[in-house]
C-alpha atoms as a PDB file:
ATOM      1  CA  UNK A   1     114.980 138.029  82.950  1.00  0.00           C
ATOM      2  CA  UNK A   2     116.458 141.235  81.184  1.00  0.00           C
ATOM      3  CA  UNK A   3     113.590 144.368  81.394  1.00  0.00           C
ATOM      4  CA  UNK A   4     113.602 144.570  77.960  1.00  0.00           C
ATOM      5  CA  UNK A   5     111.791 140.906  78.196  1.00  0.00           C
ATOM      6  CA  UNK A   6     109.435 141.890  80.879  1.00  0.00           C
ATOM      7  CA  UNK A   7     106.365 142.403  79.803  1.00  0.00           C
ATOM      8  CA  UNK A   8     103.896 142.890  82.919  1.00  0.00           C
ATOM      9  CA  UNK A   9     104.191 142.154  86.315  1.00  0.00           C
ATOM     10  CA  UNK A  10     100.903 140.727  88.595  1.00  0.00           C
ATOM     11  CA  UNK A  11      99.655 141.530  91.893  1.00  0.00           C
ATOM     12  CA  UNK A  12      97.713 138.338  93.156  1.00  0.00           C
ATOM     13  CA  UNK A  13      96.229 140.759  95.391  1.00  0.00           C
ATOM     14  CA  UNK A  14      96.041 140.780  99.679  1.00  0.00           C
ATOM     15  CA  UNK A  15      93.363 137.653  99.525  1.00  0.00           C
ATOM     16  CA  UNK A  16      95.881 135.007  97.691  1.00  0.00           C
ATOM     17  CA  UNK A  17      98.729 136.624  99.796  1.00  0.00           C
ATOM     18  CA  UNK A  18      96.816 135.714 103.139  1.00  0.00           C
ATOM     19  CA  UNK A  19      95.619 132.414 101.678  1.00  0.00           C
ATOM     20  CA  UNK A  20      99.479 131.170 101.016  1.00  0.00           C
ATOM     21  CA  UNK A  21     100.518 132.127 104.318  1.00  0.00           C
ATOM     22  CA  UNK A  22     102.116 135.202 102.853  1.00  0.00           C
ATOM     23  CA  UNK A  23     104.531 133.292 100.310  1.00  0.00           C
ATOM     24  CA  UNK A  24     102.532 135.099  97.323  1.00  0.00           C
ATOM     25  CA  UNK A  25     100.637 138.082  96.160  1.00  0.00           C
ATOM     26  CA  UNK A  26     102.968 140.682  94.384  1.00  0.00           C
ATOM     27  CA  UNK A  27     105.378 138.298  92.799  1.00  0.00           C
ATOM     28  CA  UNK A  28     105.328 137.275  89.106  1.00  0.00           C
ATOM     29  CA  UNK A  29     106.895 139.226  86.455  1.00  0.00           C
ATOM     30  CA  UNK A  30     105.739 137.764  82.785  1.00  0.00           C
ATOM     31  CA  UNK A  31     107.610 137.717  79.244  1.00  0.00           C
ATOM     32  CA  UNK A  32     106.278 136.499  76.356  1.00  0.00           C
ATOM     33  CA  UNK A  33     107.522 132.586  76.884  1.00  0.00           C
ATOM     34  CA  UNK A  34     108.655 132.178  80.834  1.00  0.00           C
ATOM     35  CA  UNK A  35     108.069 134.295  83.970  1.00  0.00           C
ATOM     36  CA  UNK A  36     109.724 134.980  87.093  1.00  0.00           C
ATOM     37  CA  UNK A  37     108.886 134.761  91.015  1.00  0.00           C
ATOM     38  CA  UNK A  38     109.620 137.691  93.040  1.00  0.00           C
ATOM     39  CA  UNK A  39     110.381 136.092  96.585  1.00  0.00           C
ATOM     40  CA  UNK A  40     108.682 139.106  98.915  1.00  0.00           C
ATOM     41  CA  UNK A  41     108.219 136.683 101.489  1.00  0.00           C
ATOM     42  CA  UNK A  42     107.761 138.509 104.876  1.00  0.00           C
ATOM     43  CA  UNK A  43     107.817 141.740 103.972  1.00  0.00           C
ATOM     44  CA  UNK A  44     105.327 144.275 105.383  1.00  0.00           C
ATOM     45  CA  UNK A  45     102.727 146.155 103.258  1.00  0.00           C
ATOM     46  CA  UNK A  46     104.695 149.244 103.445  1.00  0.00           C
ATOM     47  CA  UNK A  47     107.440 147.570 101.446  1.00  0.00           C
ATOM     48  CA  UNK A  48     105.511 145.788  99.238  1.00  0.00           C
ATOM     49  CA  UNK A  49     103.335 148.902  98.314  1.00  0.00           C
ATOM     50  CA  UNK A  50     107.413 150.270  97.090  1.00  0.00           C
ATOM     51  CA  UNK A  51     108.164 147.577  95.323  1.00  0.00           C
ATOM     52  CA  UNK A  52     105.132 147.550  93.389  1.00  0.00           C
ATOM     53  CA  UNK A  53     105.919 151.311  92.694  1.00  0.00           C
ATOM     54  CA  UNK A  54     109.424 150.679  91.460  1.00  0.00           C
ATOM     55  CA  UNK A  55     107.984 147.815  89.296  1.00  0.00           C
ATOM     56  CA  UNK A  56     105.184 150.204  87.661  1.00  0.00           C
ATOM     57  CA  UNK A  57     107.983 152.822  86.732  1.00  0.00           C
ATOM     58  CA  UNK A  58     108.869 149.598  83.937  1.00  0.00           C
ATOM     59  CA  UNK A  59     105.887 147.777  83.521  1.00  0.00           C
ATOM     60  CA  UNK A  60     102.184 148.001  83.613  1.00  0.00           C
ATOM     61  CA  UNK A  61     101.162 146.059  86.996  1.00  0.00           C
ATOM     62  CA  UNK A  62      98.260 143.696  86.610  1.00  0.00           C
ATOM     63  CA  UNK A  63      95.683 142.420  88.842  1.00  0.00           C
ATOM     64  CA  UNK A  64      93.549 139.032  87.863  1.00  0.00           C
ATOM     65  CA  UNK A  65      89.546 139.078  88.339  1.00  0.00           C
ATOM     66  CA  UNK A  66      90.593 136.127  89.040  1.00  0.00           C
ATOM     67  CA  UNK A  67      93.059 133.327  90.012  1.00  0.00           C
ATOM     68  CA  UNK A  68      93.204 129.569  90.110  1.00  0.00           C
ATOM     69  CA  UNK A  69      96.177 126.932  90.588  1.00  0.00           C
ATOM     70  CA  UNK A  70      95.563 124.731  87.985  1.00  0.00           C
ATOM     71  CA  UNK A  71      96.771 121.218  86.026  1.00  0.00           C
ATOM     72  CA  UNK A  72      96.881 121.154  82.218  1.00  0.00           C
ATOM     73  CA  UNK A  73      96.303 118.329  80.179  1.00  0.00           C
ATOM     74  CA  UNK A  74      96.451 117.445  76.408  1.00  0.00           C
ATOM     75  CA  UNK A  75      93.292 116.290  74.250  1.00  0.00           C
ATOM     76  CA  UNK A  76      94.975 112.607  75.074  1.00  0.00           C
ATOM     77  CA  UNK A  77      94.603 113.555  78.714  1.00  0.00           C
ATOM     78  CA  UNK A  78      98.496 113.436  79.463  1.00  0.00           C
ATOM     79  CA  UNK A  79      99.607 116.446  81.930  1.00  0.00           C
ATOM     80  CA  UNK A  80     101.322 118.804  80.304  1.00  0.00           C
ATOM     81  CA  UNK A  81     101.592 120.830  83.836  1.00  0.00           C
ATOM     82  CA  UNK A  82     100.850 122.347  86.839  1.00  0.00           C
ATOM     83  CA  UNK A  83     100.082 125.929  86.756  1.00  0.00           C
ATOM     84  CA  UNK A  84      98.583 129.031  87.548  1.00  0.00           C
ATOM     85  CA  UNK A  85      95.370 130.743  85.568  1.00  0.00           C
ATOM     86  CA  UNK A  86      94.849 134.241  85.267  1.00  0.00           C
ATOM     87  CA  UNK A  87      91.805 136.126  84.045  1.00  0.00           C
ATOM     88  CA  UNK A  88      92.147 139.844  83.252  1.00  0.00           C
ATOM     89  CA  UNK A  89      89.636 142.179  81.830  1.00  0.00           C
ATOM     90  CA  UNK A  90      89.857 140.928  78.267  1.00  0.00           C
ATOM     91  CA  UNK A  91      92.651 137.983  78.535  1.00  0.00           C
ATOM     92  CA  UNK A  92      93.258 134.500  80.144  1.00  0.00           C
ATOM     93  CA  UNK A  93      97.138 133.703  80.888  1.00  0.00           C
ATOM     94  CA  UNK A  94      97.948 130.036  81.729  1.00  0.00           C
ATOM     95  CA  UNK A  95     101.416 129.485  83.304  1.00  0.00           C
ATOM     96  CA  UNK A  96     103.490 126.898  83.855  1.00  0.00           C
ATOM     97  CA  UNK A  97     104.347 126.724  87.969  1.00  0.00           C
ATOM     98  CA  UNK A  98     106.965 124.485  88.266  1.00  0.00           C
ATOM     99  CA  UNK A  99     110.569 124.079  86.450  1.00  0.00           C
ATOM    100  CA  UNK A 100     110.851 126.019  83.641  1.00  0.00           C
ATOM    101  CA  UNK A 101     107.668 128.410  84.428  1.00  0.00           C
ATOM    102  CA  UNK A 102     106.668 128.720  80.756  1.00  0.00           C
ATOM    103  CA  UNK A 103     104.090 130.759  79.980  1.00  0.00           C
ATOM    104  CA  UNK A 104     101.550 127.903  77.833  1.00  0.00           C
ATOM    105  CA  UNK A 105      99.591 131.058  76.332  1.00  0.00           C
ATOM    106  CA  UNK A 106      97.945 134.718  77.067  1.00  0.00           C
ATOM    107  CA  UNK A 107      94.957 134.762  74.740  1.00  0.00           C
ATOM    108  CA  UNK A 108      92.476 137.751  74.111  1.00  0.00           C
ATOM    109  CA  UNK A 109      89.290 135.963  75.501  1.00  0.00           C
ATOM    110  CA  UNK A 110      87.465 137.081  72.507  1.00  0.00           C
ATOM    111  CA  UNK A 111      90.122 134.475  70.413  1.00  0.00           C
ATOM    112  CA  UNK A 112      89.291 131.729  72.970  1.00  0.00           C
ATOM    113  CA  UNK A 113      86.988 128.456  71.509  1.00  0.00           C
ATOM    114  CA  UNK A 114      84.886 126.091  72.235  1.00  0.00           C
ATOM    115  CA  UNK A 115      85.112 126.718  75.999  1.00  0.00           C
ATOM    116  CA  UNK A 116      82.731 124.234  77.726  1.00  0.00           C
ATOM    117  CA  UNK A 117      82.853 122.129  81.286  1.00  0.00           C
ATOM    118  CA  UNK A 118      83.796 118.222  80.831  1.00  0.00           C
ATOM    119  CA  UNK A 119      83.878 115.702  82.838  1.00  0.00           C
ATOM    120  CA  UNK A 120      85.329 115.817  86.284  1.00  0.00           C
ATOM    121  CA  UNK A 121      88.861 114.344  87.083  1.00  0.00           C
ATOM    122  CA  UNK A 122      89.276 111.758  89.752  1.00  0.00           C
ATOM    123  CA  UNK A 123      92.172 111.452  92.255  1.00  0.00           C
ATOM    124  CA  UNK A 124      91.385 108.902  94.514  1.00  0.00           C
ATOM    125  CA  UNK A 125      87.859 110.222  95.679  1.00  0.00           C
ATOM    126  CA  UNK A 126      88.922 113.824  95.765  1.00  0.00           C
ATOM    127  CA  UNK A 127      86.462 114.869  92.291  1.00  0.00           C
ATOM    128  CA  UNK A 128      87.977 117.581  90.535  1.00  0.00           C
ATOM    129  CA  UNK A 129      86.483 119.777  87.828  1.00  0.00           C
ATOM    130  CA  UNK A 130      87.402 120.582  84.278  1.00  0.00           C
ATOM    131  CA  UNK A 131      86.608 122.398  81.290  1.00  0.00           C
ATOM    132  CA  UNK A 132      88.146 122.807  77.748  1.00  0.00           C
ATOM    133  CA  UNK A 133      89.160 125.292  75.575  1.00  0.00           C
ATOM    134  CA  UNK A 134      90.615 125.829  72.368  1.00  0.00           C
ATOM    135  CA  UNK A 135      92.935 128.461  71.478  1.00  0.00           C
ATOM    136  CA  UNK A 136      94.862 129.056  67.950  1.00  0.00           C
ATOM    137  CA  UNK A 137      93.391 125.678  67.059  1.00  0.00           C
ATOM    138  CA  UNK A 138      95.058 123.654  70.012  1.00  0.00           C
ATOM    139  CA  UNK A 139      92.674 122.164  72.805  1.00  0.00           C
ATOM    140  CA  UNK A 140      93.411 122.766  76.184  1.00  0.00           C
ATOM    141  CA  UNK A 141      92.200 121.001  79.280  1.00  0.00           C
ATOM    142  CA  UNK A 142      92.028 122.709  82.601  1.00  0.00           C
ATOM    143  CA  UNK A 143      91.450 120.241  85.690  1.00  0.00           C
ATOM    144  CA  UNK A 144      90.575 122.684  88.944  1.00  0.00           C
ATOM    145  CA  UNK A 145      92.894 120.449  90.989  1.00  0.00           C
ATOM    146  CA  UNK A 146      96.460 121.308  92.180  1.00  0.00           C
ATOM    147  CA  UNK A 147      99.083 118.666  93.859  1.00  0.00           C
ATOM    148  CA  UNK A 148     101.405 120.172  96.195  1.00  0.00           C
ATOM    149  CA  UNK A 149     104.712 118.252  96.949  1.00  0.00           C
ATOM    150  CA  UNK A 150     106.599 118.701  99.887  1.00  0.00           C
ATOM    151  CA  UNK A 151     109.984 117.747 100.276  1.00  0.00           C
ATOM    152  CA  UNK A 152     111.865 116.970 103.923  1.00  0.00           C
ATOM    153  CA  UNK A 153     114.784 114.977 105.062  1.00  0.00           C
ATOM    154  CA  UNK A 154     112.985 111.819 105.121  1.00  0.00           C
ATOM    155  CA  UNK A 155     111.232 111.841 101.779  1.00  0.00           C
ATOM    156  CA  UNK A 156     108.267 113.638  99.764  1.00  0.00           C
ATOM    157  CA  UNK A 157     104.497 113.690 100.531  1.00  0.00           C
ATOM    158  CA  UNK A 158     101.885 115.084  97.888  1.00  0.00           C
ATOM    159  CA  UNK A 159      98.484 116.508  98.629  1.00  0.00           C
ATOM    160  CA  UNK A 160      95.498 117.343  96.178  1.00  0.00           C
ATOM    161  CA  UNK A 161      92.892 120.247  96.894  1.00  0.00           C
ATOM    162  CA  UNK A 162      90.555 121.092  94.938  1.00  0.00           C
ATOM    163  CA  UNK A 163      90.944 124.710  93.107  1.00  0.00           C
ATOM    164  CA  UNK A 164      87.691 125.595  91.714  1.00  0.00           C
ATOM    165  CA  UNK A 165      84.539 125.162  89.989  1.00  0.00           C
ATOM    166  CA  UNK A 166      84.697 124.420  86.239  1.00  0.00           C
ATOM    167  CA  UNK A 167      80.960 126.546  85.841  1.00  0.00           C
ATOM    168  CA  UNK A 168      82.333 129.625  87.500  1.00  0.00           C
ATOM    169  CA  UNK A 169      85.619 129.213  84.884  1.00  0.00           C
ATOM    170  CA  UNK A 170      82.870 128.538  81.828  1.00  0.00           C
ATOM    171  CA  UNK A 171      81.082 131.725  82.564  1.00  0.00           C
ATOM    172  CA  UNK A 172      83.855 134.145  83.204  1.00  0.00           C
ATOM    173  CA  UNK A 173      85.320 132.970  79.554  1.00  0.00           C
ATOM    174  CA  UNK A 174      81.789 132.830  77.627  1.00  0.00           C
ATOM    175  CA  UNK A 175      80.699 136.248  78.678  1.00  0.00           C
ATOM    176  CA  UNK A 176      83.810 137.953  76.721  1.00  0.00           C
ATOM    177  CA  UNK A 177      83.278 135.543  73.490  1.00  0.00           C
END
């Protein structure tokens, strides 16, 4: 990604950076249709505190209110995705987190819809929370559940956690309509 596509950069903050084992935190650098990891695994606070600098001398740096890994289904209820949610101040930005790490949209939550909980998903037993939204006329469902894959020698293995509570999403988004 060229800087002159580079819009904003986020900081996921210490809490997400202790919570994935220090693989995240400062990493993602957003354009308008795809975003970038920044791979700062391992490095001390010192050096992430400069490269945080360096990237605010080209970008405004952002930190979320709040954060979710997410999976993003059509009206139909086909996955579109797994992704990451972001809530700023006075927008919501819903990436794509694997292959092509589109960025689905970055609304003003004031141009968000119809945002209301649904009924829960269900992977196996594991019950896993939802809500909907609409934004520029296109409905978007967010299930608060997240697969990881892993990959080794001898195969893959999958797990599902759950990422959230669809109420707590619902009333971060209605109180900025």
């Amino acid at each position: 990604m060229a800087w002159s596509e580079a819009r904003f950069a986020v900081n996921e903050g210490e809490e997400y950076l202790r919570a994935s084992k220090g693989k995240e935190g400062l990493g993602h650098v957003f354009g308008d249709t795809r975003y970038i990891r920044l791979h700062l695994e391992g490095l001390p606070p010192e050096q992430r505190t400069q490269i945080e600098q360096a990237l605010a001398e080209h970008m405004p740096v952002r930190r979320p209110r709040g954060l979710t890994l997410m999976t993003l289904f059509d009206p139909n209820g086909q996955m579109v995705a797994r992704g990451r949610l972001y809530l700023f101040d006075n927008e919501l930005l819903c990436a794509e987190n694997r292959g092509e790490k589109r960025v689905f949209f970055y609304a003003p939550l004031k141009d968000l819809r119809y945002v209301k909980q649904r009924a829960p998903f269900y992977i196996g037993r594991l019950e896993c929370e939802a809500f909907t939204m609409t934004y520029k006329d296109k409905e978007y469902v967010v299930m608060l559940g997240y697969e990881t894959t892993i990959a080794s020698g001898i195969g893959r293995s999958s797990h599902w956690s759950i990422t959230g509570r669809a109420a707590d999403w619902v009333e971060a988004l209605q109180a900025q309509e």
